[in-house]
N, C-alpha and C. Protein backbone atom coordinates (compact mmCIF):
# COMPACT_ATOMS: atom_id res chain seq x y z
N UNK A 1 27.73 25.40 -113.20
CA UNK A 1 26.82 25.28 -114.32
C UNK A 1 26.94 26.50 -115.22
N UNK A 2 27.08 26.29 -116.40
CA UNK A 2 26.93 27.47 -116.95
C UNK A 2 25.57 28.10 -117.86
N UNK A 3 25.71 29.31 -117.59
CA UNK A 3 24.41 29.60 -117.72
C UNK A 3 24.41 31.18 -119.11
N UNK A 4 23.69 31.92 -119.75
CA UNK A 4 23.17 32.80 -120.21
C UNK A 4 22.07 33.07 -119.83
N UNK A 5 21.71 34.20 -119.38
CA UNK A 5 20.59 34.88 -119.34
C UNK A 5 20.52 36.62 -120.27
N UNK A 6 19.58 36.19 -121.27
CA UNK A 6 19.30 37.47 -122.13
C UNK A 6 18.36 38.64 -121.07
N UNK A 7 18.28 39.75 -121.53
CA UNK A 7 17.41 40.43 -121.61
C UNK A 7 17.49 42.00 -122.05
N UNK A 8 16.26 42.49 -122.25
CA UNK A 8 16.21 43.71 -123.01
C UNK A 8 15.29 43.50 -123.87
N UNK A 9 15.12 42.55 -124.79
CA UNK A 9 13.55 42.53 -125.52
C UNK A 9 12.37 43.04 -125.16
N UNK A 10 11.81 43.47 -126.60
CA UNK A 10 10.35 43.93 -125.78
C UNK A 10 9.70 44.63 -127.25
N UNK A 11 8.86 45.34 -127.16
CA UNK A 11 7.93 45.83 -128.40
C UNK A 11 8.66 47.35 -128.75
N UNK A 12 8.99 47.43 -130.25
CA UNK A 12 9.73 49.04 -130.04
C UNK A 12 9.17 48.93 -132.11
N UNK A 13 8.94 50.54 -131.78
CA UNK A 13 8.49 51.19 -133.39
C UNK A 13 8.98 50.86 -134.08
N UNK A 14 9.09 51.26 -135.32
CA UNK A 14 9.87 50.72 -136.16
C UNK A 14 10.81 52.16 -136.19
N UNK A 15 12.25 52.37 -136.60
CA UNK A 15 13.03 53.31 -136.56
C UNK A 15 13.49 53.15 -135.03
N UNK A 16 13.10 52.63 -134.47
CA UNK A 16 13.58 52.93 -132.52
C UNK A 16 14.64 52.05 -132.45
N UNK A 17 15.03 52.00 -131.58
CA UNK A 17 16.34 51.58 -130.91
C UNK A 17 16.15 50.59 -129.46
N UNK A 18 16.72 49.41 -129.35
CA UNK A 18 16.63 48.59 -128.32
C UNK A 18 18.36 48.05 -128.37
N UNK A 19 18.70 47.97 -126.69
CA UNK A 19 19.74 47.29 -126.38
C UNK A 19 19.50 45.80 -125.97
N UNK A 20 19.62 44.64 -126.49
CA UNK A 20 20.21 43.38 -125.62
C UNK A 20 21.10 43.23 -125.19
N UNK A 21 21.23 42.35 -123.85
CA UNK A 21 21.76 41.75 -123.12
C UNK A 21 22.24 40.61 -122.67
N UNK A 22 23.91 39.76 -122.11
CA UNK A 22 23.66 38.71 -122.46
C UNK A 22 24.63 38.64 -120.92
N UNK A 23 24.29 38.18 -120.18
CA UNK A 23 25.27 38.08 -118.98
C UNK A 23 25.55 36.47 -118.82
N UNK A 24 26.78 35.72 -118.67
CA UNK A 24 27.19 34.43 -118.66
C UNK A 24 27.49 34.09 -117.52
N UNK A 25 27.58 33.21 -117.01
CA UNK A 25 28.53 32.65 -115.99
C UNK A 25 28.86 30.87 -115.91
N UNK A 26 29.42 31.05 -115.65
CA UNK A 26 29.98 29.36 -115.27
C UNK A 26 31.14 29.21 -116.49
N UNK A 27 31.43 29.93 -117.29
CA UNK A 27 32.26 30.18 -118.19
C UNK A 27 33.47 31.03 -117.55
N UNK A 28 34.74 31.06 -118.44
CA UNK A 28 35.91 31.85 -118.27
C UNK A 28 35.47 33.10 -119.35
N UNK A 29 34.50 33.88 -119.50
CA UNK A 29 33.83 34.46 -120.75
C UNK A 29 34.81 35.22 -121.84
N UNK A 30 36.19 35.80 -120.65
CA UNK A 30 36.82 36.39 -121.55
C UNK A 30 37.44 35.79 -122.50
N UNK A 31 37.49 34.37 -122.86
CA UNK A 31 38.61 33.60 -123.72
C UNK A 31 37.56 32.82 -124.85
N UNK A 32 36.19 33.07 -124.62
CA UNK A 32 34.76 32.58 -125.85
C UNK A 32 34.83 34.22 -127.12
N UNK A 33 34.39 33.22 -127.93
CA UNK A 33 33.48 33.69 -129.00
C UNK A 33 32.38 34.03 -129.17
N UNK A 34 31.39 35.27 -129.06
CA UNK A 34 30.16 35.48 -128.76
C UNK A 34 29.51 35.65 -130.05
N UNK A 35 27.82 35.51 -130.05
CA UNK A 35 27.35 35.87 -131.00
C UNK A 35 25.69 35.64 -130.48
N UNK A 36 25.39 36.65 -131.33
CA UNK A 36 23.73 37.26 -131.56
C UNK A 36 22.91 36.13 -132.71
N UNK A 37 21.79 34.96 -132.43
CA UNK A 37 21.50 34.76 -133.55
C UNK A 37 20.21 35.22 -133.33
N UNK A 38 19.11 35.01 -134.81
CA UNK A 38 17.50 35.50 -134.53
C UNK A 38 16.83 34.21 -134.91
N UNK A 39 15.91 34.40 -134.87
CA UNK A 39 14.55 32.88 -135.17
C UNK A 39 13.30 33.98 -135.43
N UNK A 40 12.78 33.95 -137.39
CA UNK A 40 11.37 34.91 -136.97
C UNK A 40 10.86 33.45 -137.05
N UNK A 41 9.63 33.53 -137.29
CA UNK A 41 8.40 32.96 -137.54
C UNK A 41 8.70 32.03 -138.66
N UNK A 42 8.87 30.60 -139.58
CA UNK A 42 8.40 30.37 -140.30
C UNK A 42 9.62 29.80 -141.11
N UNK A 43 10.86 30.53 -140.02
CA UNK A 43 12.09 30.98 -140.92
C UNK A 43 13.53 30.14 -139.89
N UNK A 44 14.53 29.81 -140.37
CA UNK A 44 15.52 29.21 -140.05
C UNK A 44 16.09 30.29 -139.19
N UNK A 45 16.86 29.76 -138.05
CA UNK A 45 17.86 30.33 -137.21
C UNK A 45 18.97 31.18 -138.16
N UNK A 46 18.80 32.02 -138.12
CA UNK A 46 20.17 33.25 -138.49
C UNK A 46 21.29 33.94 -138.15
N UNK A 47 22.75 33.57 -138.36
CA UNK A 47 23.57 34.33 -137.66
C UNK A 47 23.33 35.38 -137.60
N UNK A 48 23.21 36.80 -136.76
CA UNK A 48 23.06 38.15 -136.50
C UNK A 48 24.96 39.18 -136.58
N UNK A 49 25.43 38.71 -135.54
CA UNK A 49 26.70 39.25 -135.61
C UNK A 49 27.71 38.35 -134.70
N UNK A 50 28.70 38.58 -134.90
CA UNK A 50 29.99 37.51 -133.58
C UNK A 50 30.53 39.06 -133.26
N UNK A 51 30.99 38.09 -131.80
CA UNK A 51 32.42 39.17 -131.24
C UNK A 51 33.44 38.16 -130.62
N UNK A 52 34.87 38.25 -131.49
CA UNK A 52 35.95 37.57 -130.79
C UNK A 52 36.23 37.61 -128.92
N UNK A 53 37.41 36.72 -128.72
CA UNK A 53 37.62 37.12 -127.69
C UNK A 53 39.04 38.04 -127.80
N UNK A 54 39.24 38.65 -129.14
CA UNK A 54 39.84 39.76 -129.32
C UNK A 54 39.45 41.09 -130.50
N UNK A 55 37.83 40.93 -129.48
CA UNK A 55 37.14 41.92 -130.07
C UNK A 55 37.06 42.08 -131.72
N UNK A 56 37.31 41.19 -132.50
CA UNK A 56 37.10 41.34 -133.70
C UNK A 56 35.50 41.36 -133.66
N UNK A 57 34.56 41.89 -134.71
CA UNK A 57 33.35 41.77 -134.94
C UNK A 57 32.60 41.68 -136.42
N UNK A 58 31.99 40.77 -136.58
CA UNK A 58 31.43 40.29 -138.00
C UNK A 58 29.83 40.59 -137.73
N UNK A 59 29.35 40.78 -139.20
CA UNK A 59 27.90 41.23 -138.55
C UNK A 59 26.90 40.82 -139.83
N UNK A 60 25.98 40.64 -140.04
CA UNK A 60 25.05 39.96 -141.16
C UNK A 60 24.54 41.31 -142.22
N UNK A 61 24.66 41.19 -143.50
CA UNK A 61 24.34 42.12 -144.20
C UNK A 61 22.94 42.87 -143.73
N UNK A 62 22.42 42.32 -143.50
CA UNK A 62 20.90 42.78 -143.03
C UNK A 62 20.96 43.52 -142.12
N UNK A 63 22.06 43.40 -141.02
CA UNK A 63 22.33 44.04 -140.10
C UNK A 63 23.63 45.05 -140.06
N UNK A 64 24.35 45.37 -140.91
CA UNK A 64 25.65 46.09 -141.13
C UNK A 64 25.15 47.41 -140.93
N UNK A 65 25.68 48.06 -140.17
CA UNK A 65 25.52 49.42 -140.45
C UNK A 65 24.14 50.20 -139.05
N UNK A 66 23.58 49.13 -138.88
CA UNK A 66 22.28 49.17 -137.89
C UNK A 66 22.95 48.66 -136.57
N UNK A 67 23.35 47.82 -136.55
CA UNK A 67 23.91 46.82 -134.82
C UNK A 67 24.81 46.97 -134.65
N UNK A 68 25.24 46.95 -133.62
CA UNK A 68 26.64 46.80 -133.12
C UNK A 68 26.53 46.03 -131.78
N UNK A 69 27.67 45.02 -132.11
CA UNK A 69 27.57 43.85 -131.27
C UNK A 69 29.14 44.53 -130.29
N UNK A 70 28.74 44.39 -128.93
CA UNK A 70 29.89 44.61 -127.83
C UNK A 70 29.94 43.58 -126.92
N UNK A 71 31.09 43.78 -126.19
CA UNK A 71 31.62 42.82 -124.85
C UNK A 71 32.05 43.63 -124.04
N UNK A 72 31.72 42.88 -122.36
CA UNK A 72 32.24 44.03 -121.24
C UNK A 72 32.79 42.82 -120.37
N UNK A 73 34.48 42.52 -120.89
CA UNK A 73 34.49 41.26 -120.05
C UNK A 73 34.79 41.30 -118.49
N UNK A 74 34.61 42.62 -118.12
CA UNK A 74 34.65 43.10 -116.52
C UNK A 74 33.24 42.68 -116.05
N UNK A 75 32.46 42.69 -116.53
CA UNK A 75 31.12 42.30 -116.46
C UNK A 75 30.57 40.94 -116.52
N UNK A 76 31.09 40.23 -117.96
CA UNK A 76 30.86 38.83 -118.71
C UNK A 76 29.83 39.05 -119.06
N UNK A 77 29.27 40.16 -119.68
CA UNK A 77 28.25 40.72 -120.35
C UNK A 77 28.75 40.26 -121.95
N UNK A 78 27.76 40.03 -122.88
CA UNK A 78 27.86 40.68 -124.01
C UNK A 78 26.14 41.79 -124.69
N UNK A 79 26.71 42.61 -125.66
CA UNK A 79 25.29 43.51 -126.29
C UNK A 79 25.48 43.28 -127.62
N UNK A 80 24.24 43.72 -127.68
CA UNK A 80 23.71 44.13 -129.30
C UNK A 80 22.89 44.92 -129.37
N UNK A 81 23.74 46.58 -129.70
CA UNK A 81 23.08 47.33 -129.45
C UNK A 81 22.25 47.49 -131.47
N UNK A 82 21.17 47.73 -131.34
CA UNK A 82 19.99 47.66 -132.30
C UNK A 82 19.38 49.02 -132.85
N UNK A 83 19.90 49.86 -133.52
CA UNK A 83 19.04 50.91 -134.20
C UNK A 83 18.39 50.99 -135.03
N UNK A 84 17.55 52.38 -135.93
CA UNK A 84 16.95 52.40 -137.10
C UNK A 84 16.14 50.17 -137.20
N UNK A 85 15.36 50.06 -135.95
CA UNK A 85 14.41 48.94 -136.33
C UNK A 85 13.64 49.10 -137.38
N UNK A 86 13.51 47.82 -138.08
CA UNK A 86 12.98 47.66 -138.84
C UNK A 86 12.01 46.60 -138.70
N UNK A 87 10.32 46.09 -139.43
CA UNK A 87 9.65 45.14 -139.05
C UNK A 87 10.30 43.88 -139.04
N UNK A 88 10.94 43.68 -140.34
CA UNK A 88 11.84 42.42 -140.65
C UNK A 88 12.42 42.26 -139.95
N UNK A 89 13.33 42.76 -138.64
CA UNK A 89 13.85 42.47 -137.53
C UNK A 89 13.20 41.63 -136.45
N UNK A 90 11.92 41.36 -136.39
CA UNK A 90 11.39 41.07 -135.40
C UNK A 90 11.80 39.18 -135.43
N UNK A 91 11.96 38.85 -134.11
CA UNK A 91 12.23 37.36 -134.15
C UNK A 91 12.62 37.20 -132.63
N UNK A 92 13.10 36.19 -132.23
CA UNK A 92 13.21 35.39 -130.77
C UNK A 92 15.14 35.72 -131.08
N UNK A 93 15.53 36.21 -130.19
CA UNK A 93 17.22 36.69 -130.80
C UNK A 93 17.71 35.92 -129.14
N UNK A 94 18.93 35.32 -129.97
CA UNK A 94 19.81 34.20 -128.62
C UNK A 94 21.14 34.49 -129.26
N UNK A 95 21.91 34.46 -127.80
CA UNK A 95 22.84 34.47 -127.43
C UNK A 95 23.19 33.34 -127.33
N UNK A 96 24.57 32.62 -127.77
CA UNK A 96 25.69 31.95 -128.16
C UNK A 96 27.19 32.03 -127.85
N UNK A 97 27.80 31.02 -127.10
CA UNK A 97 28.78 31.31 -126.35
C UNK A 97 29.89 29.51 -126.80
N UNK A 98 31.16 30.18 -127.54
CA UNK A 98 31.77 29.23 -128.34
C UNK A 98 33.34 29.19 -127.98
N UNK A 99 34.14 28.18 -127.39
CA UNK A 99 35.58 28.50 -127.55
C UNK A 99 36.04 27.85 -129.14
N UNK A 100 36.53 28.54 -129.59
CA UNK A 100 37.39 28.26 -131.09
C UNK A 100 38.89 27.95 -130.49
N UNK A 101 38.93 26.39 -130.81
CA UNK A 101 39.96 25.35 -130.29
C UNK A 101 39.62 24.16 -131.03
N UNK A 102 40.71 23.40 -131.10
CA UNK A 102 40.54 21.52 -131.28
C UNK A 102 40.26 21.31 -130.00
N UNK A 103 38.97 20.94 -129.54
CA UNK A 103 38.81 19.96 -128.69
C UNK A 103 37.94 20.73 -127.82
N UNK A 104 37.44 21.86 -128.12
CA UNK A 104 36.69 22.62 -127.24
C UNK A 104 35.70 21.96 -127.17
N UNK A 105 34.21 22.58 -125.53
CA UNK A 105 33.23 22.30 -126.21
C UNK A 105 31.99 22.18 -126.65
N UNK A 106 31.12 21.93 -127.18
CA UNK A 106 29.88 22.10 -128.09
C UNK A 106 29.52 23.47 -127.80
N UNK A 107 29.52 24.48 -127.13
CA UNK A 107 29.42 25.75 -126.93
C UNK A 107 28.36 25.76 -125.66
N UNK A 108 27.33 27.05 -125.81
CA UNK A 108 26.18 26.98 -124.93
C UNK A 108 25.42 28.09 -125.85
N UNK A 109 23.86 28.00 -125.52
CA UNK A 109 23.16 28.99 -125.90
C UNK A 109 22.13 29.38 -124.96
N UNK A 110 21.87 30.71 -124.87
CA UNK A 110 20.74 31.08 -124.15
C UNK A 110 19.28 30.76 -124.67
N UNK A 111 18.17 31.62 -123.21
CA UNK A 111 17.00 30.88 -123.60
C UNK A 111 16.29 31.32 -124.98
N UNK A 112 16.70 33.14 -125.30
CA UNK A 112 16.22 33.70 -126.52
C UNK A 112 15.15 34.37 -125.49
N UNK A 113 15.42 35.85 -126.39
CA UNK A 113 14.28 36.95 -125.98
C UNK A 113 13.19 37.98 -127.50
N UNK A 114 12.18 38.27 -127.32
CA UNK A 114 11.92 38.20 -127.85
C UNK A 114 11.40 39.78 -128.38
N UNK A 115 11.99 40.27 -129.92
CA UNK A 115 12.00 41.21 -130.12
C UNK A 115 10.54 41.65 -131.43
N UNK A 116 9.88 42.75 -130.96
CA UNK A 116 8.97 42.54 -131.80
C UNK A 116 9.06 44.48 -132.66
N UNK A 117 8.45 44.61 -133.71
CA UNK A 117 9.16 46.14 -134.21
C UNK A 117 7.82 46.20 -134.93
N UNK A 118 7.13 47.04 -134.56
CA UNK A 118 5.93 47.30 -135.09
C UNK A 118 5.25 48.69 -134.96
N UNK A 119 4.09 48.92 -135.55
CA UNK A 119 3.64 50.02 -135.10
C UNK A 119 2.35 50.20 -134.45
C-alpha cells in the first residue's frame, strides 16, 4: 500500500522557521516527482514547490527565496524547509507524490498538516 505520512506542522511566529516532513512508502520514491502543496481557508489548493527525481527544484513566487524544498532518497523522505514565516503562509500543506511517464499512475497525496504563523 502506499502511503505518505507528513509531519512537522504546528504554530510558529511570524519570521520563525519550521521544517516539514514527508516520509513514503509503498513507492520506488527515488524515480517520483515530489511536491509541497497548501490549502488556506477560503482559498484553492496551491502549488508550493516540486523536486525532480533528478533533483531539479521549482518553487512558487510567494515562496522563492523563503523554502527550500529537499529529498533524502536514502530515507524516502522528502522536506520543505520554511523560513522568514509569514501570516499568509498559514494553510493545511500536503505532500504529493507523481511519476512523469505515459501511462503512469494518478499519483498519491498525503493526509496534509497543518501550519499556522501567528503571533
Amino acid at each position: 500500500q502506499v502511503q505518505l505520512v507528513e509531519s512537522g506542522g504546528g504554530l510558529v511566529q511570524p519570521g520563525g522557521s519550521l521544517r516539514l516532513s514527508c516520509a513514503c512508502s509503498g513507492i520506488i520514491f527515488s524515480i517520483y516527482t515530489m511536491g509541497w502543496y497548501r490549502q488556506a481557508p477560503g482559498k484553492q489548493r496551491e502549488l508550493v514547490a516540486t523536486i525532480t527525481s533528478g533533483r531539479t527544484t521549482s518553487y512558487a513566487d510567494a515562496v522563492k527565496g523563503r523554502f527550500t524544498i529537499s529529498r533524502d532518497n536514502a530515507k524516502n523522505t522528502m522536506y520543505l524547509q520554511m523560513n522568514s514565516l509569514k501570516p499568509e503562509d498559514t494553510a493545511v500543506y500536503y505532500c504529493y507524490a507523481k511519476r512523469i511517464m505515459p501511462g503512469a499512475d494518478d499519483g498519491y497525496w498525503g493526509q496534509g498538516t497543518q501550519v499556522t504563523v501567528s503571533s
